[in-house]
Protein backbone atom coordinates (compact mmCIF):
# COMPACT_ATOMS: atom_id res chain seq x y z
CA UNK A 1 -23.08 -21.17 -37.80
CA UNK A 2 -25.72 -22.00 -34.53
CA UNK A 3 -24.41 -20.35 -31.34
CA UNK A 4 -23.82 -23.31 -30.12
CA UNK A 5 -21.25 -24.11 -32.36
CA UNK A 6 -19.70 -21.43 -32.60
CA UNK A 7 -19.00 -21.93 -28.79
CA UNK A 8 -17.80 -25.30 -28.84
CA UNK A 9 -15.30 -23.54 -31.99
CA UNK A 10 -14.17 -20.73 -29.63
CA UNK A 11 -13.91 -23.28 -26.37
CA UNK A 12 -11.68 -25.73 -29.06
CA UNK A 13 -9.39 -22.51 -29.94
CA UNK A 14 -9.05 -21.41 -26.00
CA UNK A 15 -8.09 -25.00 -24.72
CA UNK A 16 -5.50 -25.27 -27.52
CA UNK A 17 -3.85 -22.37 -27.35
CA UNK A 18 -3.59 -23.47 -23.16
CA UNK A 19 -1.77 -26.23 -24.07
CA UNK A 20 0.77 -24.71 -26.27
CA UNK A 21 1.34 -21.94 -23.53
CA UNK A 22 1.62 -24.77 -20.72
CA UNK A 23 3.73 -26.81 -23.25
CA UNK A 24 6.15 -24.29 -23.88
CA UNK A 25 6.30 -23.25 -20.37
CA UNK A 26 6.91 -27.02 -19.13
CA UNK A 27 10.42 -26.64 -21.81
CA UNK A 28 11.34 -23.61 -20.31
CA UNK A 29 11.69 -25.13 -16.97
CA UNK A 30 13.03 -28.22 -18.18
CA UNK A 31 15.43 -26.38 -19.63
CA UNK A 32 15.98 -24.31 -17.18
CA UNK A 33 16.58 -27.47 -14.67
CA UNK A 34 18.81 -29.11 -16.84
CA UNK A 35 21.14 -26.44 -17.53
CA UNK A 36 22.65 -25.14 -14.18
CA UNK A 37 24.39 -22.09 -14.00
CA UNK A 38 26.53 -20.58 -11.66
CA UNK A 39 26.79 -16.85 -12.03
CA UNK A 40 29.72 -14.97 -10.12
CA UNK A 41 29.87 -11.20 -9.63
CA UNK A 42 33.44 -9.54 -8.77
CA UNK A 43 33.70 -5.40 -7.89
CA UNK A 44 37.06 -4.46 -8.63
CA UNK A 45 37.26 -0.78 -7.09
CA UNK A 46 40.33 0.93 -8.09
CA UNK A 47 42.45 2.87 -5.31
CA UNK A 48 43.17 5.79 -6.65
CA UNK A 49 39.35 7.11 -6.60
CA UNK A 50 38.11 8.50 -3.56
CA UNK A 51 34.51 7.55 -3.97
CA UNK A 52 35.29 3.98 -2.97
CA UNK A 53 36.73 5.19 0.42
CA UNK A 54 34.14 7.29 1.02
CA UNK A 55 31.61 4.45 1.00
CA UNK A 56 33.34 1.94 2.43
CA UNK A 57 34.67 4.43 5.25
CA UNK A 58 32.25 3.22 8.72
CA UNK A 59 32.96 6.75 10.61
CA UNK A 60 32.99 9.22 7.60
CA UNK A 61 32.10 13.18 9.19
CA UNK A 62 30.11 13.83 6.05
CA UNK A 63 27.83 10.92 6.81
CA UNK A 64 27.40 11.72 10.61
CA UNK A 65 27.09 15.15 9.86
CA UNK A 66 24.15 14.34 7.38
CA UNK A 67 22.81 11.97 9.61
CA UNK A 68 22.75 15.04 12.43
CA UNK A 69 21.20 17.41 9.52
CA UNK A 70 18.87 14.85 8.57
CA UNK A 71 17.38 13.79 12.15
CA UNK A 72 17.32 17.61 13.21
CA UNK A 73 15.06 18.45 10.38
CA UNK A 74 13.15 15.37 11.28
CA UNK A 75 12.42 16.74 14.59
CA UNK A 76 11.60 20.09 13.69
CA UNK A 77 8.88 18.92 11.39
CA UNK A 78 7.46 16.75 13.81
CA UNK A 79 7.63 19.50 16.01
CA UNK A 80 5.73 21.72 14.25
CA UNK A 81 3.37 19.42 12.75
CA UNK A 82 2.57 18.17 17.00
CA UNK A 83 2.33 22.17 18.02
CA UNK A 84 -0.45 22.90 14.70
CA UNK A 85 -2.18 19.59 15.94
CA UNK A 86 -2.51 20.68 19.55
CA UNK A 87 -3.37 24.18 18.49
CA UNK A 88 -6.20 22.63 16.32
CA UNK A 89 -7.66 21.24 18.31
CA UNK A 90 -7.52 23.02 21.74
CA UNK A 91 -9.71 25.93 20.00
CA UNK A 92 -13.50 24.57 19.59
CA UNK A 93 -15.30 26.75 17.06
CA UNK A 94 -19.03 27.18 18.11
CA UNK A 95 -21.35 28.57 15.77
CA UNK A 96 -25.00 29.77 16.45
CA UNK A 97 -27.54 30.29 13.58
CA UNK A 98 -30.32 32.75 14.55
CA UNK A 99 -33.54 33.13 12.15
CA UNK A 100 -35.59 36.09 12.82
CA UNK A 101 -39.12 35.77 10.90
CA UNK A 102 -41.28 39.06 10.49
CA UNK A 103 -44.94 38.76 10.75
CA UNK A 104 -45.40 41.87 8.83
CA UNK A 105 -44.03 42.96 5.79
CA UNK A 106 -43.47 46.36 4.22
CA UNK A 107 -45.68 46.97 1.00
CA UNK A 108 -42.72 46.94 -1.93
CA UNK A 109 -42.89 50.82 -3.60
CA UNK A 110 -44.20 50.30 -7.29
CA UNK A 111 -42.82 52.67 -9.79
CA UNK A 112 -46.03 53.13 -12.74
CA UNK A 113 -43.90 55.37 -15.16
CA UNK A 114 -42.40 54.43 -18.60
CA UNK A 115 -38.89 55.52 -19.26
CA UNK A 116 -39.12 53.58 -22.82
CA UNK A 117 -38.53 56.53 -25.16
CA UNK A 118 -39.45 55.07 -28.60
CA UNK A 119 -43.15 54.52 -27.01
């Protein structure tokens, strides 16, 4: 099979399988359109359990008291992070590289001695 045809082959399975996707999407929302549905959602809490109250409660101390906890720790770590950032960068770092090149070198000491026993 030429490479031609084999691309006309693969371009033949591609378009196909397009139109059976776009197909069955096109029933889906047909059938979606047709069929309305009307779908109602009751919460039935019962009395006798205190989470309810708790939730529905506008003034509840436990949430104001979190709230209090919740902004104070917010401010402290703003805070801090502010100071560190100020303290950053209010010290300047300045460092100076000095190369000092000698003209004259001493001669190295050369050891001529072997310490190789088994010589």
């Amino acid at each position: 099979m030429s490479t031609e045809a084999c691309r006309i082959a693969w371009a033949v399975v591609v378009l196909t399988a397009l139109t059976a996707f776009s197909y069955a999407v096109s029933t889906k929302v047909q059938e979606y359109l047709e069929h309305n549905s009307q779908i109602e959602v009751k919460s039935d809490y019962k009395t006798e359990l205190p989470f309810p109250r708790v939730t529905i409660c506008n003034l509840n101390p436990y949430k104001i008291a979190w709230a209090v906890v919740v902004l104070t720790a917010l401010t402290a770590f703003s805070y801090a992070v502010s100071t560190k950032v100020q303290e950053y960068l209010e010290h300047n770092s300045q460092i100076e590289v000095k190369s000092d090149y000698k003209t004259e070198l001493p001669f190295p000491r050369v050891t001529i001695c072997n310490l190789n026993p088994y010589k």
